[in-house]
N, C-alpha and C. Protein backbone atom coordinates (compact mmCIF):
# COMPACT_ATOMS: atom_id res chain seq x y z
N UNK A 1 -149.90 5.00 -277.12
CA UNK A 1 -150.11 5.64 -275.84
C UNK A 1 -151.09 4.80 -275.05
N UNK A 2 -150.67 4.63 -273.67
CA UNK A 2 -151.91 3.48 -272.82
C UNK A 2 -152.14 4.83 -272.10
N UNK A 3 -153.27 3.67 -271.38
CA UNK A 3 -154.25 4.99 -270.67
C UNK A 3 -153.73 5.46 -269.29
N UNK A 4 -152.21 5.29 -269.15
CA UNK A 4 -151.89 5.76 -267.75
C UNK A 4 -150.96 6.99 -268.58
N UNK A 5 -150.17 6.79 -270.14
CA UNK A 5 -149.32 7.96 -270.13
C UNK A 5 -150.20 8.98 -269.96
N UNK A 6 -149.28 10.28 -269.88
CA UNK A 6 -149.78 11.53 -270.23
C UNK A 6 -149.91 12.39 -271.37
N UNK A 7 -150.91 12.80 -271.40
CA UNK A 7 -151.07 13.54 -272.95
C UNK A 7 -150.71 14.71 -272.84
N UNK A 8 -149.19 15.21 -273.97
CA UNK A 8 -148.65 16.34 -273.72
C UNK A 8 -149.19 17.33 -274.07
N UNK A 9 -150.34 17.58 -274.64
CA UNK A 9 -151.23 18.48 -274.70
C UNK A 9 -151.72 18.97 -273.53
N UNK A 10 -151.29 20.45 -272.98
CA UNK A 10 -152.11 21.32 -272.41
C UNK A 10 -153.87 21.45 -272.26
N UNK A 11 -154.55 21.48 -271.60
CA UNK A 11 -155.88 21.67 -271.74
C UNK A 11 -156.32 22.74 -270.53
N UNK A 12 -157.10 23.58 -271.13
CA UNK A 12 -157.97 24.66 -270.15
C UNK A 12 -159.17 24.03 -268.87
N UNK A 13 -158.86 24.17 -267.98
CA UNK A 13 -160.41 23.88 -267.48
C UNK A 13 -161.16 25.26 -267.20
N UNK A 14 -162.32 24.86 -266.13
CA UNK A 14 -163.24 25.59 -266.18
C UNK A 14 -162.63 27.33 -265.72
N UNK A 15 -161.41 27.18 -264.85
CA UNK A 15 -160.96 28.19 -263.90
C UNK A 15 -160.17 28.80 -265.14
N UNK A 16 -159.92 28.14 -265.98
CA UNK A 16 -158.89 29.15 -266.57
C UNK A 16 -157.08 28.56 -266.71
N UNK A 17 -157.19 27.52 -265.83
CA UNK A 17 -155.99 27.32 -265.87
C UNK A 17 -155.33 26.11 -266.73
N UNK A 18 -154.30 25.93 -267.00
CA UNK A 18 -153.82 25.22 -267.98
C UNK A 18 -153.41 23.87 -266.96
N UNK A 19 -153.90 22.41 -267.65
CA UNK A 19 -153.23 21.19 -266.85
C UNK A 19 -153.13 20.51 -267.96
N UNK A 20 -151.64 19.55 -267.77
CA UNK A 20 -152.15 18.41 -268.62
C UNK A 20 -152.54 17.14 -268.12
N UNK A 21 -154.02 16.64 -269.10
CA UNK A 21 -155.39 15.78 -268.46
C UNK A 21 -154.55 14.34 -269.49
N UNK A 22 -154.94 13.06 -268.76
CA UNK A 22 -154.54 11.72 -269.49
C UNK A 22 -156.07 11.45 -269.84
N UNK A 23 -155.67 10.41 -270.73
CA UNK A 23 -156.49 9.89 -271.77
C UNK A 23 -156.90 8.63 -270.89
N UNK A 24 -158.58 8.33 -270.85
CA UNK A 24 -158.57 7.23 -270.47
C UNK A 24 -159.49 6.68 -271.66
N UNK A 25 -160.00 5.80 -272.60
CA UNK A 25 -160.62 5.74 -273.43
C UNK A 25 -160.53 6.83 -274.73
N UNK A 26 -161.57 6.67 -274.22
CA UNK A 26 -162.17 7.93 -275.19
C UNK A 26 -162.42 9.30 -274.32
N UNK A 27 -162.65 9.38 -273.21
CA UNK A 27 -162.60 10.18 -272.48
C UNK A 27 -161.31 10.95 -271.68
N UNK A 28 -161.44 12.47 -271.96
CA UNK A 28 -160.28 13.10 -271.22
C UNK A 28 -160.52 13.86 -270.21
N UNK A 29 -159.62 13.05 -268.96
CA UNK A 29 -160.03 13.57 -267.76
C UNK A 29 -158.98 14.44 -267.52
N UNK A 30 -159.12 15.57 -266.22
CA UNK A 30 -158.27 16.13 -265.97
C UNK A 30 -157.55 15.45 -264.99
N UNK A 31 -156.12 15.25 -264.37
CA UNK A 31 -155.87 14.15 -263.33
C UNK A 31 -156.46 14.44 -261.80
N UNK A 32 -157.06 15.92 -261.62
CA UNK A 32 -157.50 15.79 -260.08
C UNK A 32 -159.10 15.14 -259.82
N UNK A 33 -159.46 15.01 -261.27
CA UNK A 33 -160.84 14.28 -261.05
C UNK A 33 -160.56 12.74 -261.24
N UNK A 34 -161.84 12.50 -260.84
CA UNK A 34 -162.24 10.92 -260.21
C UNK A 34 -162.62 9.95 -261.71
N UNK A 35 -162.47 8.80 -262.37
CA UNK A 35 -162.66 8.76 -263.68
C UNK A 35 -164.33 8.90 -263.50
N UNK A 36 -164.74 9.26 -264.86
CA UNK A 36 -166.40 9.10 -265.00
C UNK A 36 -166.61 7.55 -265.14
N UNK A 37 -167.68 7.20 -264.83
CA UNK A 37 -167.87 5.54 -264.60
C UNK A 37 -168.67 5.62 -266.16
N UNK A 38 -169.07 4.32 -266.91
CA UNK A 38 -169.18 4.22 -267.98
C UNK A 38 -170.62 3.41 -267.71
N UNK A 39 -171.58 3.61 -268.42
CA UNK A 39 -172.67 2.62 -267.90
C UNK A 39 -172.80 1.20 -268.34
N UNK A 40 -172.75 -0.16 -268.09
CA UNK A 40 -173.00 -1.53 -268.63
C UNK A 40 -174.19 -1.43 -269.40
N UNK A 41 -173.84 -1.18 -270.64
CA UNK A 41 -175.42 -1.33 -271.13
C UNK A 41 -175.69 -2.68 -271.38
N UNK A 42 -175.19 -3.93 -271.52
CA UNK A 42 -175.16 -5.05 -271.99
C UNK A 42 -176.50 -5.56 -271.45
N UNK A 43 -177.23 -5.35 -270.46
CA UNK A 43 -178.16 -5.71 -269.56
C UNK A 43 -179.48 -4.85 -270.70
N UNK A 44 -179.61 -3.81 -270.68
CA UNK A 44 -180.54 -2.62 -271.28
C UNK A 44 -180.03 -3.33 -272.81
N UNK A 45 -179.21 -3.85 -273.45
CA UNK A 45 -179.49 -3.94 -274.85
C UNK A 45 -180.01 -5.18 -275.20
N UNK A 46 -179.84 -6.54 -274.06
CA UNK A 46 -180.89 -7.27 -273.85
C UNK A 46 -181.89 -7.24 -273.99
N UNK A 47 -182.52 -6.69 -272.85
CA UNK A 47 -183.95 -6.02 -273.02
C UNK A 47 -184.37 -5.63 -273.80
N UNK A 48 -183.53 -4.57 -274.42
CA UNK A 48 -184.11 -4.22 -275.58
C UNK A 48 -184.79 -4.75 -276.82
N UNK A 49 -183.57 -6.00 -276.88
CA UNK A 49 -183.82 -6.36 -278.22
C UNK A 49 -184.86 -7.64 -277.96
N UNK A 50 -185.13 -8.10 -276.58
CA UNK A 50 -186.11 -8.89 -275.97
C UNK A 50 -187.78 -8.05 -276.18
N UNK A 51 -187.60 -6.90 -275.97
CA UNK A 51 -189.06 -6.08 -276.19
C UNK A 51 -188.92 -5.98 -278.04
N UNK A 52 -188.00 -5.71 -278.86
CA UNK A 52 -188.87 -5.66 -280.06
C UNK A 52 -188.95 -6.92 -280.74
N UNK A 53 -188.20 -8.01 -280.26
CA UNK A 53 -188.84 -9.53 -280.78
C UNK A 53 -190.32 -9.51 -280.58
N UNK A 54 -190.77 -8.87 -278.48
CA UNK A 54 -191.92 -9.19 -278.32
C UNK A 54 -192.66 -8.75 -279.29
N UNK A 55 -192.64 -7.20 -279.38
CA UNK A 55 -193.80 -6.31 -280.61
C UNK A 55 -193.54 -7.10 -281.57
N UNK A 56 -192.54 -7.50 -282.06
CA UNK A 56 -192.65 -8.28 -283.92
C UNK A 56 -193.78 -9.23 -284.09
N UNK A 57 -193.46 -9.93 -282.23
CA UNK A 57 -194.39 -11.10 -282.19
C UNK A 57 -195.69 -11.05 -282.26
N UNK A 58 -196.34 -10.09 -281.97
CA UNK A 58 -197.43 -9.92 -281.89
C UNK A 58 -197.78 -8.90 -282.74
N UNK A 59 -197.41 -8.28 -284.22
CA UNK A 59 -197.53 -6.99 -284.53
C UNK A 59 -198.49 -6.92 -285.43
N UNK A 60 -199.13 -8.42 -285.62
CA UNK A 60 -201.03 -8.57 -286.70
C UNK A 60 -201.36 -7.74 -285.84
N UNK A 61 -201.21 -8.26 -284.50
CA UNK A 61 -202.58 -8.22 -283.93
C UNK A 61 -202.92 -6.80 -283.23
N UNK A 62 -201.79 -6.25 -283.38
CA UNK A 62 -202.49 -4.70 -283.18
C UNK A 62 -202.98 -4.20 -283.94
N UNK A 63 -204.16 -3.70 -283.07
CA UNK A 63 -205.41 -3.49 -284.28
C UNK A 63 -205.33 -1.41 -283.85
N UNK A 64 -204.29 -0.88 -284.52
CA UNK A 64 -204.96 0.59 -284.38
C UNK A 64 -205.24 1.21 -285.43
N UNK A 65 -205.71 2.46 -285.59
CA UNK A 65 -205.78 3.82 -286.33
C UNK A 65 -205.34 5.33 -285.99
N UNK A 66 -204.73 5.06 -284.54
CA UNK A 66 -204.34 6.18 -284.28
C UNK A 66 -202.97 5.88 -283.56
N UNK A 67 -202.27 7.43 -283.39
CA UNK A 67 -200.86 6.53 -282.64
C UNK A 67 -201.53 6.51 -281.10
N UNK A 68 -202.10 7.23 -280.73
CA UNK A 68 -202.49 6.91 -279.24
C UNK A 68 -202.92 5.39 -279.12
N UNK A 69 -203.91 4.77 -280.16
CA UNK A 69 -204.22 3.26 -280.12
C UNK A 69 -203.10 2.43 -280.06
N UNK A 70 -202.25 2.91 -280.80
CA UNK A 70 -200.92 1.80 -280.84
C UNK A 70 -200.06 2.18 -279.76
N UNK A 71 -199.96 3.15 -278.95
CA UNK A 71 -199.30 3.06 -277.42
C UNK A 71 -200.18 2.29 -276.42
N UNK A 72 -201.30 3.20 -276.80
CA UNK A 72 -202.47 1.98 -276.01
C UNK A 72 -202.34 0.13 -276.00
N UNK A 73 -202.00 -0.17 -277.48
CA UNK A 73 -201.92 -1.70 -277.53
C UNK A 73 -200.43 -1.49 -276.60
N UNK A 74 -199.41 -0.78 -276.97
CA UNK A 74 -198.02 -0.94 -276.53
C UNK A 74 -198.00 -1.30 -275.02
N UNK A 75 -198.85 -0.30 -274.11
CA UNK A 75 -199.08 -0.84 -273.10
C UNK A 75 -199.12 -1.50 -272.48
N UNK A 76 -200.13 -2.11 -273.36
CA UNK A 76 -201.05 -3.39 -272.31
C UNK A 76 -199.83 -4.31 -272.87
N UNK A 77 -199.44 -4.58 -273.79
CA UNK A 77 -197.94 -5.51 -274.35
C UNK A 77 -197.14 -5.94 -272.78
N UNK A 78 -196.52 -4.41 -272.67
CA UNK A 78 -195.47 -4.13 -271.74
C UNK A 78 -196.09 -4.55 -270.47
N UNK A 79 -196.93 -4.15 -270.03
CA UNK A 79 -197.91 -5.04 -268.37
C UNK A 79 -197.88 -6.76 -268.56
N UNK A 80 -198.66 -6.83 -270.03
CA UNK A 80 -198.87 -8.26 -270.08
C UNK A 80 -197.13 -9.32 -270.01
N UNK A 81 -196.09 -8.66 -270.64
CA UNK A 81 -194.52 -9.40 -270.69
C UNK A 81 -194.01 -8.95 -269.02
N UNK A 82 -194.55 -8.18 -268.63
CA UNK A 82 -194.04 -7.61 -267.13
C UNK A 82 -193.23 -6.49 -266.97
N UNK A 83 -192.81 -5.92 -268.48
CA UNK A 83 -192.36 -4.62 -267.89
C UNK A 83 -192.74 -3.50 -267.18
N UNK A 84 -191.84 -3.05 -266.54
CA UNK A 84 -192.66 -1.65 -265.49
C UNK A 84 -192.65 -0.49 -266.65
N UNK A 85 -193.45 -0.28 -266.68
CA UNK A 85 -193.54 0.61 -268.17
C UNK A 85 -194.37 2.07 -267.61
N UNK A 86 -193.58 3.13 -267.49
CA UNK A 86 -194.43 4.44 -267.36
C UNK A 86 -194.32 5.49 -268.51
N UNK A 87 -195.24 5.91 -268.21
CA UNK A 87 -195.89 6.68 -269.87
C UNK A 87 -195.72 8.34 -269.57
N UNK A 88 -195.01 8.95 -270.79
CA UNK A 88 -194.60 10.21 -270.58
C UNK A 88 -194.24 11.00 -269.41
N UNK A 89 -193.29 9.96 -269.10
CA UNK A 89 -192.19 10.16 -267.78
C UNK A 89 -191.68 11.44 -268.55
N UNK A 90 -191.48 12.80 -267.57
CA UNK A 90 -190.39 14.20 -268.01
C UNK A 90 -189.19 13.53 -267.63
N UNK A 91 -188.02 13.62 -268.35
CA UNK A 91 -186.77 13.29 -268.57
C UNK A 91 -186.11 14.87 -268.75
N UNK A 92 -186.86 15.97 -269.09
CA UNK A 92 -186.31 16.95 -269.13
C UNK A 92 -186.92 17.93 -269.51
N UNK A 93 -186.55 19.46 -269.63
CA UNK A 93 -187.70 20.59 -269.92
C UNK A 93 -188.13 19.95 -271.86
N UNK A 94 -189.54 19.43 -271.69
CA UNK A 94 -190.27 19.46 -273.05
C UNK A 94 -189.52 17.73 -273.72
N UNK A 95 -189.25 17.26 -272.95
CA UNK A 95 -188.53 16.01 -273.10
C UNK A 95 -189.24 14.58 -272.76
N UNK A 96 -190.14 14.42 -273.37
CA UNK A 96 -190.88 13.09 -272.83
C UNK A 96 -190.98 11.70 -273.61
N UNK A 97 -190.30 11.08 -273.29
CA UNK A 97 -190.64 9.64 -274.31
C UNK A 97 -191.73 8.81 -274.24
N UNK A 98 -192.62 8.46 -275.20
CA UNK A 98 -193.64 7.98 -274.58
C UNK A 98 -193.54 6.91 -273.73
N UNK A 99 -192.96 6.44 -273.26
CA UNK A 99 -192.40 5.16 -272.36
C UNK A 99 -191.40 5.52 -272.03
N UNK A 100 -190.91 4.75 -270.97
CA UNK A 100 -189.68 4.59 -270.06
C UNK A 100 -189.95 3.46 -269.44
N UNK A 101 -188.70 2.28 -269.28
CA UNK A 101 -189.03 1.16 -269.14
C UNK A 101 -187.87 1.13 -268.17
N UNK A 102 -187.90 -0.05 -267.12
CA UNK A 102 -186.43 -0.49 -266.76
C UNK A 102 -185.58 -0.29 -267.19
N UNK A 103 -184.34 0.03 -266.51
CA UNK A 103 -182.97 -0.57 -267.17
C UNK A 103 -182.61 0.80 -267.96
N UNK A 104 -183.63 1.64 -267.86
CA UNK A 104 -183.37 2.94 -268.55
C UNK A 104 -183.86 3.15 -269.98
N UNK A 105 -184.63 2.17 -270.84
CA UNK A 105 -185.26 1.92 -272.17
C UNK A 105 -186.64 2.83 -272.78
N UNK A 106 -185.92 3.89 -273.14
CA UNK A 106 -187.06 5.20 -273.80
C UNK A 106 -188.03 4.60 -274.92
N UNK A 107 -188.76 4.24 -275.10
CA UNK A 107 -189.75 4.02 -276.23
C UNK A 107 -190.77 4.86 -276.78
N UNK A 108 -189.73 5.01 -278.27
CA UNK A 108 -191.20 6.81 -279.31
C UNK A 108 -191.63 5.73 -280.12
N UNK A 109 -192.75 5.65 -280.25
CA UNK A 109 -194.15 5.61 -281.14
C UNK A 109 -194.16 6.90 -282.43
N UNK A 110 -194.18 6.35 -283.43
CA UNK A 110 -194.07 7.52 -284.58
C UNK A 110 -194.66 6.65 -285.55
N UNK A 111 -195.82 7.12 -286.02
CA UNK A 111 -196.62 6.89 -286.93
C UNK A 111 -196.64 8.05 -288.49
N UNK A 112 -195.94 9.08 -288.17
CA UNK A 112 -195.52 10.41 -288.85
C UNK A 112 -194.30 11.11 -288.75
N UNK A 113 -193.70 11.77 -290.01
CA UNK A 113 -192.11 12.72 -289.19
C UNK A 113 -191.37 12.46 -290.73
N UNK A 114 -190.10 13.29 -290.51
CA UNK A 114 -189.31 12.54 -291.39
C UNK A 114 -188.30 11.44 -290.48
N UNK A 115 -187.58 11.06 -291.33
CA UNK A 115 -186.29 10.44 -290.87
C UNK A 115 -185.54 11.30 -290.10
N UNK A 116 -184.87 12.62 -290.62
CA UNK A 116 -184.46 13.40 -289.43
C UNK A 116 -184.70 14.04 -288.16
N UNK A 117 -185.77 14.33 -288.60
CA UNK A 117 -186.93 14.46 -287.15
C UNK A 117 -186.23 13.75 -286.00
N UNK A 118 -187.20 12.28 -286.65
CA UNK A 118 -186.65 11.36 -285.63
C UNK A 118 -185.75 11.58 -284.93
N UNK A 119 -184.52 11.10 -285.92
CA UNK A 119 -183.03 11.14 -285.53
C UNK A 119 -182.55 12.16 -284.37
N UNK A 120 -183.33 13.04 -284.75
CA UNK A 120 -182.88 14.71 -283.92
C UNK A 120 -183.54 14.35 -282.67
N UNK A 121 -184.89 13.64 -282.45
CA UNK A 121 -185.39 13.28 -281.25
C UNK A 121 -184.85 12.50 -280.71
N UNK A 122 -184.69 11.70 -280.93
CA UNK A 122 -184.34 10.35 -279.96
C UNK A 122 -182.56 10.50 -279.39
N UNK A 123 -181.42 11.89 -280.36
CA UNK A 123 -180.56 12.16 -279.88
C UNK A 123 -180.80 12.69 -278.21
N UNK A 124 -181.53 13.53 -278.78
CA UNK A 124 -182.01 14.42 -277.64
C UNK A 124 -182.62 13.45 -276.32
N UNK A 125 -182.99 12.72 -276.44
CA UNK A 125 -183.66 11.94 -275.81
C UNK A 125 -182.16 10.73 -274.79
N UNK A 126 -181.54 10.35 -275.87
CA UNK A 126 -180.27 9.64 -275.05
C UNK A 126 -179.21 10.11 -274.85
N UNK A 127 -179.34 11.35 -274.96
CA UNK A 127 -177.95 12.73 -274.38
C UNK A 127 -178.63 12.68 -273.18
N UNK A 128 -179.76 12.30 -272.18
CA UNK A 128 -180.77 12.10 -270.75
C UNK A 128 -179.50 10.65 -270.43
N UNK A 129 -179.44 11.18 -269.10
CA UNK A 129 -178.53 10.40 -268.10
C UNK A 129 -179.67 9.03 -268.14
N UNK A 130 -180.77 9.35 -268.07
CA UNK A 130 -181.83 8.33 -267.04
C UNK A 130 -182.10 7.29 -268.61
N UNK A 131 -182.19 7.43 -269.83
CA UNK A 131 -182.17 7.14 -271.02
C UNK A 131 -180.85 6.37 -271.28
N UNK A 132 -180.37 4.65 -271.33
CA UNK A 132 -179.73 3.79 -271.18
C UNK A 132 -179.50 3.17 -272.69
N UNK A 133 -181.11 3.36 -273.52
CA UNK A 133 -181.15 3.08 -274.82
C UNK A 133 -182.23 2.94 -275.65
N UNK A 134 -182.84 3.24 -276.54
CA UNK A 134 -184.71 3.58 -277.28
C UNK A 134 -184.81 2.66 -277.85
N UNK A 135 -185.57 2.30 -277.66
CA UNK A 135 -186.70 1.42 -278.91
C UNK A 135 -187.66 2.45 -279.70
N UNK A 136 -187.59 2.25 -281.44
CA UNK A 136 -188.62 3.50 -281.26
C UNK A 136 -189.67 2.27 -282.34
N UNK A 137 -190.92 2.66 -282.21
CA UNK A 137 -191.69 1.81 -282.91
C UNK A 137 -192.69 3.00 -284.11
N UNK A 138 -192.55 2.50 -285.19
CA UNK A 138 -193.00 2.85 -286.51
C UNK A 138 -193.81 2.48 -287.43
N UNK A 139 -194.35 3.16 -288.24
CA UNK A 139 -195.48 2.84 -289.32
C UNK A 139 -194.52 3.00 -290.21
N UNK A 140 -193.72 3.77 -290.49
CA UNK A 140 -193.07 4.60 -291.92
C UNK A 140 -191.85 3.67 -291.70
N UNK A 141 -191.70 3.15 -293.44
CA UNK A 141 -190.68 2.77 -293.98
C UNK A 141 -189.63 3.59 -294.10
N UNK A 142 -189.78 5.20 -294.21
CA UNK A 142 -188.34 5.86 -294.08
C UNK A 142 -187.78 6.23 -292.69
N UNK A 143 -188.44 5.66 -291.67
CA UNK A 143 -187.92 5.90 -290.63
C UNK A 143 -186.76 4.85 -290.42
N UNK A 144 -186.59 3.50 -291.18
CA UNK A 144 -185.52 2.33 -291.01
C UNK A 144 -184.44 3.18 -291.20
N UNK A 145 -184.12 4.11 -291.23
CA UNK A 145 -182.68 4.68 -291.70
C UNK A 145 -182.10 5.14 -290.56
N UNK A 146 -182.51 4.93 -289.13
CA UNK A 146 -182.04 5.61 -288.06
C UNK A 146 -181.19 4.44 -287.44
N UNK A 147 -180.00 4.93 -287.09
CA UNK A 147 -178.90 4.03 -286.76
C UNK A 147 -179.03 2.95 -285.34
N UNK A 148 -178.33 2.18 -285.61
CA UNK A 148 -178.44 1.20 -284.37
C UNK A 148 -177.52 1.49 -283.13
N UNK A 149 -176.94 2.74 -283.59
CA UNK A 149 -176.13 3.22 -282.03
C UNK A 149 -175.99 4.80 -282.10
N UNK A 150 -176.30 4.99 -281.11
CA UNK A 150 -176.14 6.88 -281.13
C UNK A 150 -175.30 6.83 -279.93
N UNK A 151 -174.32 7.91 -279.72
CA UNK A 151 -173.44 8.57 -279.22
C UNK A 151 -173.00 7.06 -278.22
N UNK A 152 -173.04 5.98 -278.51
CA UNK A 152 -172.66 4.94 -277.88
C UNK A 152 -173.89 4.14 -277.33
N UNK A 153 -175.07 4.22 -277.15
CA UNK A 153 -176.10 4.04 -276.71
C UNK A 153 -176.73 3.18 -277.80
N UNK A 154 -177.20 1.64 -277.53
CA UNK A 154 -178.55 0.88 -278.29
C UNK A 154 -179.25 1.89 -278.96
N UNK A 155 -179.75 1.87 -280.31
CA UNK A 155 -180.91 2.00 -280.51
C UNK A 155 -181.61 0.79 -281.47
N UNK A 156 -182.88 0.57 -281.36
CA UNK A 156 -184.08 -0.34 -282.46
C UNK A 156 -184.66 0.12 -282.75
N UNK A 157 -185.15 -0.55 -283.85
CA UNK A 157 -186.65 0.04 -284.37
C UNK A 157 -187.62 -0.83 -285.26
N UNK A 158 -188.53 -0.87 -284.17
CA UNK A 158 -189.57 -1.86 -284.81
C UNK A 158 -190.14 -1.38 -286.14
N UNK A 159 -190.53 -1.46 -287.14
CA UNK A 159 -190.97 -0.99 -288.35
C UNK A 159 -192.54 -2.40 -288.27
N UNK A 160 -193.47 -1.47 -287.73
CA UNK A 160 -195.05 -2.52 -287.75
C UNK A 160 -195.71 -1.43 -289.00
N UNK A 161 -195.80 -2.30 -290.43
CA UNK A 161 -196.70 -1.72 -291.20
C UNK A 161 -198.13 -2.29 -291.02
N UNK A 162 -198.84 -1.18 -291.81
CA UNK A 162 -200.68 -0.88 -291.25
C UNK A 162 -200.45 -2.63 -292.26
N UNK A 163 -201.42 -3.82 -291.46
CA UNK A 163 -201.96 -4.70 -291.97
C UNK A 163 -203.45 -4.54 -292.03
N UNK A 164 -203.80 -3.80 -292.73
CA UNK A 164 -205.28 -3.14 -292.83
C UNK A 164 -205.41 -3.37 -294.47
């Protein structure tokens, strides 16, 4: 099936009424709507993976003990490479990443949690229109288990253990 046949499946919309919607991708539209546009992340997964080379590069030399210290170093990182970097931007009710960078790039700091935690956050976090793709940066070795793509979206994860 290409993405102009029609899919003989019936589908409900919101009114109640029965149409049948074509397949474009992965996405099923109904035919009186407009297609949804898809975002280029190719640009944002750049970046991305350009900001956690930077942290690798430098990750002696952060000197913290707290996670506020290590956003604090994260900071001054992100000013000093030139990103526009704002700090606990609302993305949504109770929804804040500690960063938000260009290009749409959420960055969590987690020094504590489990692995699912995480996972459950940072979903939540790139189900956000304005959220393109996370970097999340870590102390804990069981946090490496969080995947490199959620619902289609980049994700990284720096893993900086305490050199103390």
């Amino acid at each position: 099936m290409t993405e102009h046949d029609t899919d003989p499946a019936p589908r409900l919309l919101a009114t109640g009424k029965r149409t049948t919607a074509r397949r474009t991708g992965d996405v099923t539209l109904d035919p009186r709507q407009a297609p949804v546009p898809r975002p280029d992340l190719s640009s944002a997964t750049a970046a991305l993976d350009d900001l956690a080379t930077s942290i690798l590069r430098v990750a002696r030399a952060l000197r913290w003990t707290t996670e506020r210290d290590l956003k604090d170093d994260l900071a001054e990182l992100f000013a000093r490479e030139g990103y526009n970097a704002e700090r606990e931007r609302a993305i949504g009710p109770a929804e804040r990443p500690d960063f938000l960078l260009q290009d749409g790039i959420g960055v969590e700091v987690k020094v504590k949690g489990t692995a699912d935690q995480l996972e459950r956050q940072v979903r939540r976090y790139l189900a956000h229109a304005d959220i393109n793709a996370m970097l999340v940066v870590t102390t804990r070795a069981r946090h490496r288990s969080l995947p490199a793509d959620i619902d289609g979206k980049p994700v990284r994860l720096v893993w900086i253990a305490s050199y103390f």
